[in-house]
N, C-alpha and C. Protein backbone atom coordinates (compact mmCIF):
# COMPACT_ATOMS: atom_id res chain seq x y z
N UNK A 1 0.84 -1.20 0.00
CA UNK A 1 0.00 0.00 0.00
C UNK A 1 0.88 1.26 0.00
N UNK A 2 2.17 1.20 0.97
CA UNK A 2 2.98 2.49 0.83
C UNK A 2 3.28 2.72 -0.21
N UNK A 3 3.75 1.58 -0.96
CA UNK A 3 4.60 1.90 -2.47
C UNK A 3 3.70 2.43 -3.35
N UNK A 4 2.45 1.84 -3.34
CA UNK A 4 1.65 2.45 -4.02
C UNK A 4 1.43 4.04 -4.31
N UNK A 5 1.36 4.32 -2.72
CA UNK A 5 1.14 5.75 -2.43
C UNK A 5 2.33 6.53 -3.00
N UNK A 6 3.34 5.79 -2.65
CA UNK A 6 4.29 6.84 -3.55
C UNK A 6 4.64 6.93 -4.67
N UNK A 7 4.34 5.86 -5.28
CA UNK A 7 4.43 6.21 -6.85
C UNK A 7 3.34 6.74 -7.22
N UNK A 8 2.44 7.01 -6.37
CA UNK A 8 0.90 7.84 -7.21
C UNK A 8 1.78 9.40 -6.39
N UNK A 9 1.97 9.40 -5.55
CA UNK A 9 2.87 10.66 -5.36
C UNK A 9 3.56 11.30 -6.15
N UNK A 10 4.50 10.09 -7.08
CA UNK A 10 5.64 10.79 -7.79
C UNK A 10 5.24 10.96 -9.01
N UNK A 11 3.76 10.50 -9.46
CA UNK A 11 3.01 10.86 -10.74
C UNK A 11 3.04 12.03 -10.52
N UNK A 12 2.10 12.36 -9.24
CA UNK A 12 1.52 13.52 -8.95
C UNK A 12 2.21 14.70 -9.36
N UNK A 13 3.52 14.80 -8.74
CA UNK A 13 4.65 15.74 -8.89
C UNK A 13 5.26 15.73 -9.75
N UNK A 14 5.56 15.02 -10.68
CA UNK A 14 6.01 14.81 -12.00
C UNK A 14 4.83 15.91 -13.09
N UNK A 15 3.48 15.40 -12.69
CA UNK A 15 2.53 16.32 -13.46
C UNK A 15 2.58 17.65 -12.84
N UNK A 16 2.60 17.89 -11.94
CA UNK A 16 2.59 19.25 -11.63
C UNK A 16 3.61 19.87 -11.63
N UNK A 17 5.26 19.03 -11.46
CA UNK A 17 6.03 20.25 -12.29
C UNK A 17 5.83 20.42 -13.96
N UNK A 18 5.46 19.26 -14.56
CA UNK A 18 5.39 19.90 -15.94
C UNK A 18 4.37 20.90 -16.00
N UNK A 19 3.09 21.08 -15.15
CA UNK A 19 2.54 22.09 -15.37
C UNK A 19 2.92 23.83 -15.02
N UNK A 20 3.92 23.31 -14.01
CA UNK A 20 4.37 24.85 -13.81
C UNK A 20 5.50 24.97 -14.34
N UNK A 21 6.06 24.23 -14.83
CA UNK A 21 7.31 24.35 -16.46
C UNK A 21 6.21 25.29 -16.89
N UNK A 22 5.18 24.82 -17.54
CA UNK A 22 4.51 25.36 -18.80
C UNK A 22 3.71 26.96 -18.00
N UNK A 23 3.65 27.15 -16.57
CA UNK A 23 3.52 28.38 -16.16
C UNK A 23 1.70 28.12 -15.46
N UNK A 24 1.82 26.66 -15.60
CA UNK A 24 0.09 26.49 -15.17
C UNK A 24 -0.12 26.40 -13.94
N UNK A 25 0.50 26.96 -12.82
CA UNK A 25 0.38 26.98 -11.57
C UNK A 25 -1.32 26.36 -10.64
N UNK A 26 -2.09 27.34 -11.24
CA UNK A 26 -3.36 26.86 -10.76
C UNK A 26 -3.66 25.43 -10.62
N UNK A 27 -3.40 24.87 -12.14
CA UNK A 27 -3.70 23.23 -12.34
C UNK A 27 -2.66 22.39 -11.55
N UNK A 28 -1.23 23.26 -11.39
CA UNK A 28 -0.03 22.46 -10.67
C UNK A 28 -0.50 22.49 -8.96
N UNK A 29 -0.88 22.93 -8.56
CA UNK A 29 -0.66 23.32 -7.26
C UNK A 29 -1.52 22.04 -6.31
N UNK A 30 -3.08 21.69 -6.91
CA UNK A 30 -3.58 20.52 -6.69
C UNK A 30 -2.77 19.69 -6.46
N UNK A 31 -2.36 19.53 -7.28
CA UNK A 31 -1.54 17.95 -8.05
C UNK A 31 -0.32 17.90 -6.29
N UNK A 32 0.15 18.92 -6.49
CA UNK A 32 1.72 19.00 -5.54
C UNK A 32 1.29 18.76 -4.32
N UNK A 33 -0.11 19.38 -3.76
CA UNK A 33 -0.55 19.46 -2.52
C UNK A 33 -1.33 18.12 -2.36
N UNK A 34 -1.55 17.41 -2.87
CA UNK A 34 -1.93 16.03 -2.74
C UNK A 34 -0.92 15.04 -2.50
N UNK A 35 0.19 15.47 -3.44
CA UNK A 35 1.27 14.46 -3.36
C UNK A 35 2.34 14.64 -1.84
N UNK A 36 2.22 16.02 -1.31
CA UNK A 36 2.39 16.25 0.28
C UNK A 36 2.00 15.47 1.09
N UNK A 37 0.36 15.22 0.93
CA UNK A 37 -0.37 14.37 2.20
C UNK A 37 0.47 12.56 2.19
N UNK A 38 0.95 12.43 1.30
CA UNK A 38 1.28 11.11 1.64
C UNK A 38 3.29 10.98 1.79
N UNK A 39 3.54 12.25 1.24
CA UNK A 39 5.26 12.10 0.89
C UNK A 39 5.14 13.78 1.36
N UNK A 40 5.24 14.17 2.80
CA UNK A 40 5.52 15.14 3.66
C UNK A 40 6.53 15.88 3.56
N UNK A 41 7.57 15.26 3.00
CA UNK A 41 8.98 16.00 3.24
C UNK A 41 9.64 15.94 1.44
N UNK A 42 8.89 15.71 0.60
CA UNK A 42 9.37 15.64 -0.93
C UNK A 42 9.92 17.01 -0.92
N UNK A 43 11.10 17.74 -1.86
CA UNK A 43 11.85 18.65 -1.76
C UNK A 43 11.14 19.20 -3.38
N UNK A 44 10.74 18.55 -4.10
CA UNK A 44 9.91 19.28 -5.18
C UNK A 44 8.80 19.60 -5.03
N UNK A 45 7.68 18.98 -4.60
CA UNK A 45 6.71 19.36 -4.33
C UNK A 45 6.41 20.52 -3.54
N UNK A 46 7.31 20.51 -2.06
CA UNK A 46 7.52 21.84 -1.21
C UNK A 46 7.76 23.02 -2.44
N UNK A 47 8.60 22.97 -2.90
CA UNK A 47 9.68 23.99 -3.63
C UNK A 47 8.31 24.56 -4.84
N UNK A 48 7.87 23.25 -5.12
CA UNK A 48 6.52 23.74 -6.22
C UNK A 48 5.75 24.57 -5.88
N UNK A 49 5.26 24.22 -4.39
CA UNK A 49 4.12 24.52 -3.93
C UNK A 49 4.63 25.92 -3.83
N UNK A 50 5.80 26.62 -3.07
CA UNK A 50 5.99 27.92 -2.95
C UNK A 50 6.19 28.80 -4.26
N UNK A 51 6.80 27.82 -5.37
CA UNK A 51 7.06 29.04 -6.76
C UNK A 51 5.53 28.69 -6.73
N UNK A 52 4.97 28.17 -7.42
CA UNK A 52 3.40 27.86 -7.89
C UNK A 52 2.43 29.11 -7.25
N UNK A 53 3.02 29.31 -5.80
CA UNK A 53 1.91 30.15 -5.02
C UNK A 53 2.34 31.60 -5.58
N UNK A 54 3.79 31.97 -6.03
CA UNK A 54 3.96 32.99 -6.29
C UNK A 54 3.71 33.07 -7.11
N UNK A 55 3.54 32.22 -8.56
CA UNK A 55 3.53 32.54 -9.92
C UNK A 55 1.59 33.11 -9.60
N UNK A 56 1.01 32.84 -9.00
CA UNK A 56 -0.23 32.97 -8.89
C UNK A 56 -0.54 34.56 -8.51
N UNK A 57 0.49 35.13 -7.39
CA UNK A 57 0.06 36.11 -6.80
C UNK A 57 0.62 37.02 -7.69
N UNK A 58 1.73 36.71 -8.29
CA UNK A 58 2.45 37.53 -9.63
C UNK A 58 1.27 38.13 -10.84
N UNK A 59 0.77 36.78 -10.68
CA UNK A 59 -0.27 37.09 -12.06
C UNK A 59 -1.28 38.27 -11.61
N UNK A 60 -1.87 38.29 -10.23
CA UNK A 60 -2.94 39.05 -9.51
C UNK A 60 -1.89 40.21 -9.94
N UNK A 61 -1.02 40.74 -9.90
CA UNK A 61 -0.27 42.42 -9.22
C UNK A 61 1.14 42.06 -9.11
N UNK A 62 1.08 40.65 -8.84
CA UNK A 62 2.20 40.59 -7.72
C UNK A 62 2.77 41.21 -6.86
N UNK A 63 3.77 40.59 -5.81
CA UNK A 63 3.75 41.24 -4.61
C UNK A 63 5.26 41.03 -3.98
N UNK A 64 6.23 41.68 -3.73
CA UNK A 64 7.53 41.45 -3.16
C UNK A 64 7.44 40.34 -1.51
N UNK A 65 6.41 40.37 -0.99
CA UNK A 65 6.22 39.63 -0.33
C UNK A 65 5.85 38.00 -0.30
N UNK A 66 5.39 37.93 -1.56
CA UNK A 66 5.09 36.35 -2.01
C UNK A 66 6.32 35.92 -2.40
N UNK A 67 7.41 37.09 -3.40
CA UNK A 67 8.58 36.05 -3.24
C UNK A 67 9.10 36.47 -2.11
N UNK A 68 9.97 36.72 -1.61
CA UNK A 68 10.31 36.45 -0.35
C UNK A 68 9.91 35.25 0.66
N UNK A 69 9.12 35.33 0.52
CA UNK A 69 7.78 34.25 1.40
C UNK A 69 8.47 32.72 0.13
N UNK A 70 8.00 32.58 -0.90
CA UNK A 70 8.48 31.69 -1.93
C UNK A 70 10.49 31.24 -1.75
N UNK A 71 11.13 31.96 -2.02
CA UNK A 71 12.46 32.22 -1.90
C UNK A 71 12.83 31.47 -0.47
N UNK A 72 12.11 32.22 0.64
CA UNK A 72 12.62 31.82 1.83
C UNK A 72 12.11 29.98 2.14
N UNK A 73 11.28 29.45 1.44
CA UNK A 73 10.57 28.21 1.64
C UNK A 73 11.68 27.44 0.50
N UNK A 74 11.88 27.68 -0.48
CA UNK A 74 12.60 27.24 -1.83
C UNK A 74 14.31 26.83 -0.78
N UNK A 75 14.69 28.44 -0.13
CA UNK A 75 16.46 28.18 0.63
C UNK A 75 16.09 27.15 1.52
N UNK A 76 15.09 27.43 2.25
CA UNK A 76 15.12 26.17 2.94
C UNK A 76 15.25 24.82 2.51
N UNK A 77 14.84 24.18 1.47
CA UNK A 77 13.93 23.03 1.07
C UNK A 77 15.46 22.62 0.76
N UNK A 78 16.19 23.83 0.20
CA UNK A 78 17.63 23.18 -0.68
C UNK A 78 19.19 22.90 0.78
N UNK A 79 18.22 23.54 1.27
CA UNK A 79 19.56 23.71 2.58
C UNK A 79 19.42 22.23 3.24
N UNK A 80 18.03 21.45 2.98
CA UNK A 80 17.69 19.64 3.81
C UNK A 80 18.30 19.14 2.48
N UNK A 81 18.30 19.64 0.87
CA UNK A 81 18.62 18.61 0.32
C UNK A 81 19.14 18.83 -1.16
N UNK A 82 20.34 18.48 -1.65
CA UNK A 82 20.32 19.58 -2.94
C UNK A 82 20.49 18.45 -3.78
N UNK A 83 19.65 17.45 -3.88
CA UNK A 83 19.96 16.06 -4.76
C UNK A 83 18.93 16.37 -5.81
N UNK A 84 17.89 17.33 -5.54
CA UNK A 84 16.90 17.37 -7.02
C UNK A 84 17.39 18.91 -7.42
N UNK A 85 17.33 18.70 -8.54
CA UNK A 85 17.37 19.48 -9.44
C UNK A 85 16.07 20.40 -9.88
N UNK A 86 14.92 20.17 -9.40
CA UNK A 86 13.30 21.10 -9.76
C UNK A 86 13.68 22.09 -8.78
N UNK A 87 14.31 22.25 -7.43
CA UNK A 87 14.16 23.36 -6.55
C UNK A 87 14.80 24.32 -7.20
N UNK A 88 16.25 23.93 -7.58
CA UNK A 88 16.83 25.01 -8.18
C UNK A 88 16.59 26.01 -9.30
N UNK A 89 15.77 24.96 -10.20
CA UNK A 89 15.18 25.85 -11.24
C UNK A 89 14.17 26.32 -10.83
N UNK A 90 13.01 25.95 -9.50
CA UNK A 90 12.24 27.35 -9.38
C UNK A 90 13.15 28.07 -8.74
N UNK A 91 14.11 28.14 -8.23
CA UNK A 91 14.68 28.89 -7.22
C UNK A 91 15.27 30.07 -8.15
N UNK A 92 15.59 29.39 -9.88
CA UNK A 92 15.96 30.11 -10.54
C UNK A 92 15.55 31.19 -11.39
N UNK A 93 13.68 30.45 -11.39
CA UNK A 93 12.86 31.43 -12.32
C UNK A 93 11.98 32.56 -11.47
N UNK A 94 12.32 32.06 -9.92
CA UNK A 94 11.81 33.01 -9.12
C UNK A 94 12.68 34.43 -9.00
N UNK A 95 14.04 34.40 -9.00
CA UNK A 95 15.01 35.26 -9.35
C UNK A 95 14.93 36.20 -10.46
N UNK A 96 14.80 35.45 -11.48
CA UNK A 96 14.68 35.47 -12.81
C UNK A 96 13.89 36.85 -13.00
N UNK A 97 12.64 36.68 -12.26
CA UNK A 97 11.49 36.94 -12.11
C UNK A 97 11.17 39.09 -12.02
N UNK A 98 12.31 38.70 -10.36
CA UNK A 98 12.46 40.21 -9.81
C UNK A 98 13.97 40.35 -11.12
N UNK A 99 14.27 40.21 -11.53
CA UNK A 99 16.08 40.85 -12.30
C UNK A 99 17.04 40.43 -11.47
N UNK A 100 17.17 39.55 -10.73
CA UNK A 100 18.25 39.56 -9.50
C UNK A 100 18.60 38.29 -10.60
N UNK A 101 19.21 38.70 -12.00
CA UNK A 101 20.07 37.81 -12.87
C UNK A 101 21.24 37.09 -12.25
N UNK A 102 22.23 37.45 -11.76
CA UNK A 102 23.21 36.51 -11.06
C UNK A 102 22.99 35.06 -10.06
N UNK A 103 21.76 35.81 -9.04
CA UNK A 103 21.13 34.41 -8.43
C UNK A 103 20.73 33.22 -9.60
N UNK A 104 19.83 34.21 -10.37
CA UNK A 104 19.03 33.21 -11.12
C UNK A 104 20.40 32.04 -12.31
N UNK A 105 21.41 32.79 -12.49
CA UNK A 105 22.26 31.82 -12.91
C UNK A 105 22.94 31.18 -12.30
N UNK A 106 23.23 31.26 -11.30
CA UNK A 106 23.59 30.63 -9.74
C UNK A 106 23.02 29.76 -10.00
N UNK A 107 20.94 29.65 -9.77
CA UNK A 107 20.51 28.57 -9.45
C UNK A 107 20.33 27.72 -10.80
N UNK A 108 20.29 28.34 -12.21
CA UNK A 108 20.17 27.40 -13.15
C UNK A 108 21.25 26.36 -13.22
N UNK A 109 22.34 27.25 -12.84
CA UNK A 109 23.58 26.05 -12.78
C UNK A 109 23.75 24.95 -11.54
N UNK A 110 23.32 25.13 -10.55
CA UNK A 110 23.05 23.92 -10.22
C UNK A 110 22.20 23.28 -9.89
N UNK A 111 21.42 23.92 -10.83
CA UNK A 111 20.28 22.29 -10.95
C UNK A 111 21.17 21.94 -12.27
N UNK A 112 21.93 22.50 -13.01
CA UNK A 112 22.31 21.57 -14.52
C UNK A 112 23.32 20.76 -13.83
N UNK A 113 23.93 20.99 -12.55
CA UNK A 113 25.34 20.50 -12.15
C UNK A 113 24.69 19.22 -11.45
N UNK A 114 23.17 18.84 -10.93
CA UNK A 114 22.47 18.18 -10.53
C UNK A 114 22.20 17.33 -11.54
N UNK A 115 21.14 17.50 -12.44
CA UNK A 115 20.68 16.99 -13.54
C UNK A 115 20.99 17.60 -14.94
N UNK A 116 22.16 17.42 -15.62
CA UNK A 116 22.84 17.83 -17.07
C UNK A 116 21.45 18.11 -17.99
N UNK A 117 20.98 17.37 -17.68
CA UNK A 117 19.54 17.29 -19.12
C UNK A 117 18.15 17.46 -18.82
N UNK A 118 18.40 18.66 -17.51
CA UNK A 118 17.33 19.41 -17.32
C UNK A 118 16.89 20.79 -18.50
N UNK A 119 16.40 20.25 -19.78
CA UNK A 119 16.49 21.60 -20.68
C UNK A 119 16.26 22.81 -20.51
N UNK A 120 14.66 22.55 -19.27
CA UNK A 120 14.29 23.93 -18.47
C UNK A 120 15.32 25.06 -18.06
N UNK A 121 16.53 24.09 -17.21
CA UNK A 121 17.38 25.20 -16.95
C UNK A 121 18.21 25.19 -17.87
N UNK A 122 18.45 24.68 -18.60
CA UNK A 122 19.44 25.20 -19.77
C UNK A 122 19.08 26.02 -20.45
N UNK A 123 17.62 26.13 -20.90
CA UNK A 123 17.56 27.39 -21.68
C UNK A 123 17.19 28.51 -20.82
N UNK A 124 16.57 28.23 -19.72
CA UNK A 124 16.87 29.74 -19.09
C UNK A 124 18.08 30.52 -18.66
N UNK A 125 19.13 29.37 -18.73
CA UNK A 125 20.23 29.85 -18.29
C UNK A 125 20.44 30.89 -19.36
N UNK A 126 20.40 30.36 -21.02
CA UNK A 126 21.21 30.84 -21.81
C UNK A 126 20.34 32.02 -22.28
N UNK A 127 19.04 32.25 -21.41
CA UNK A 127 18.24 33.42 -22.20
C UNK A 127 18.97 34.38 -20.70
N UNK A 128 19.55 34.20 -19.58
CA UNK A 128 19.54 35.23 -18.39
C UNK A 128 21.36 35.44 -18.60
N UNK A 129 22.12 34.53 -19.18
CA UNK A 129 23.06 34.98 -19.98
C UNK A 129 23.48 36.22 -20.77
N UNK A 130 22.40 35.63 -22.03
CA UNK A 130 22.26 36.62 -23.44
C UNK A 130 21.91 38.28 -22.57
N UNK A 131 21.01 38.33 -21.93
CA UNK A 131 19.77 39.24 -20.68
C UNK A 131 21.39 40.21 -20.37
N UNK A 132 22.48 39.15 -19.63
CA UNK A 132 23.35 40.20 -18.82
C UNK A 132 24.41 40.32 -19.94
N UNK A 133 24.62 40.22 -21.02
CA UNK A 133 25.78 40.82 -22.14
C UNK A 133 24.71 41.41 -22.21
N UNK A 134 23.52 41.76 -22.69
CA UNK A 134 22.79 42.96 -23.40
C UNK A 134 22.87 43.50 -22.34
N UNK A 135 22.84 43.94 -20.98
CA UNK A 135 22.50 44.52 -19.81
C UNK A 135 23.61 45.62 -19.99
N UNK A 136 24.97 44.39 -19.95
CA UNK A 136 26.73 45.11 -19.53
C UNK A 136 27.07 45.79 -21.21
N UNK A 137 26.42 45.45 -22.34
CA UNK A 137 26.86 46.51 -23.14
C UNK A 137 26.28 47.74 -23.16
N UNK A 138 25.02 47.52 -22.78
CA UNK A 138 24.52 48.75 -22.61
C UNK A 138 25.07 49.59 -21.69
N UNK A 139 25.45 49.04 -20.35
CA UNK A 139 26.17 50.01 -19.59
C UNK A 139 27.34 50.60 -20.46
N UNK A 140 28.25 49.60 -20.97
CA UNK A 140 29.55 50.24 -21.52
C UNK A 140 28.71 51.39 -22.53
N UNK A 141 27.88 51.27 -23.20
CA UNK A 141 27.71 52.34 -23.99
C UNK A 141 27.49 53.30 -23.40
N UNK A 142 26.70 53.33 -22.52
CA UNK A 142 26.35 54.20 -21.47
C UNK A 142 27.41 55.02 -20.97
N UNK A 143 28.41 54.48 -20.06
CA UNK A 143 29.58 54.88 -19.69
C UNK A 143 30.56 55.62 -20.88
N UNK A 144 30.98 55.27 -22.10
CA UNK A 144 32.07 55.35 -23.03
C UNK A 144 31.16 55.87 -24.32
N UNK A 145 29.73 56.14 -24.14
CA UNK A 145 28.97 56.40 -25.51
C UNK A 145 29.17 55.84 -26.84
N UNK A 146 28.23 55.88 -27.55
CA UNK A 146 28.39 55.01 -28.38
C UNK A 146 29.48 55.26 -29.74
N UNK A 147 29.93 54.24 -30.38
CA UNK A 147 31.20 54.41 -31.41
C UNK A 147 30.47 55.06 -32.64
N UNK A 148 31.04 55.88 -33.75
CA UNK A 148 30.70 55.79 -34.50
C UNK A 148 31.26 55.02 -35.86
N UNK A 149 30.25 54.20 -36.72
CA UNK A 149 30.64 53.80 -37.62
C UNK A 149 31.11 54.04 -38.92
């Protein structure tokens, strides 16, 4: 009967991070909070449940307090366990999120240093990359004005 429960657990969470990959928080959040009641201490599901709640309050206005609140549940979750690779990438798109670009490549890289063929964070990495050369040339132009051709 346990095993059971946990592999209907690890469905569970399996579907609901692909739904909040795809940004579907509402439909993810069920899914994660079900798979809690039987697997209490899962480090994705926690980590889901807090980006999921923010991607929600984001959508309302959003609010500097939901991440924070999100962020501070996410450091925790990674500080009991840094063997999955899903915390880091919300940890990364929550960053992502406010501009605090350096965290957010912080955390894409290790969830890739976790799981290599997590694509999620690979391509966010390489879009918060591209994000800070366009950021730092613009400063240099800024600073040194622009060349003429």
């Amino acid at each position: 009967v346990q095993v059971d429960q946990a592999f209907r657990a690890e469905k569970l969470i399996r579907d609901g991070v692909a739904l909040l990959i795809r940004g579907e928080a509402k439909a993810a959040l069920p899914k994660l909070k079900k798979a809690l009641e039987s697997q209490p201490d899962d480090p994705v599901a926690k980590s889901g449940i807090a980006y999921g709640e923010y991607l929600i309050a984001q959508a309302q206005g959003g609010s500097r307090t939901m991440y924070a609140r999100a962020k501070d549940i996410i450091d925790a979750v990674i500080a009991d366990t840094d063997t999955r690779a899903e915390p880091f990438l919300f940890l990364g798109r929550l960053h992502r999120s406010v501009d605090a670009l350096p965290d957010a490549a912080r955390a894409y890289k290790k969830a890739l240093s976790i799981n290599p063929h997590l694509s999620e964070a690979k391509s966010d990495l390489r879009h918060v990359v591209r994000r800070v050369r366009q950021e730092d040339k613009g400063l240099l132009n800024n600073i040194f004005g622009r060349r003429k051709k």
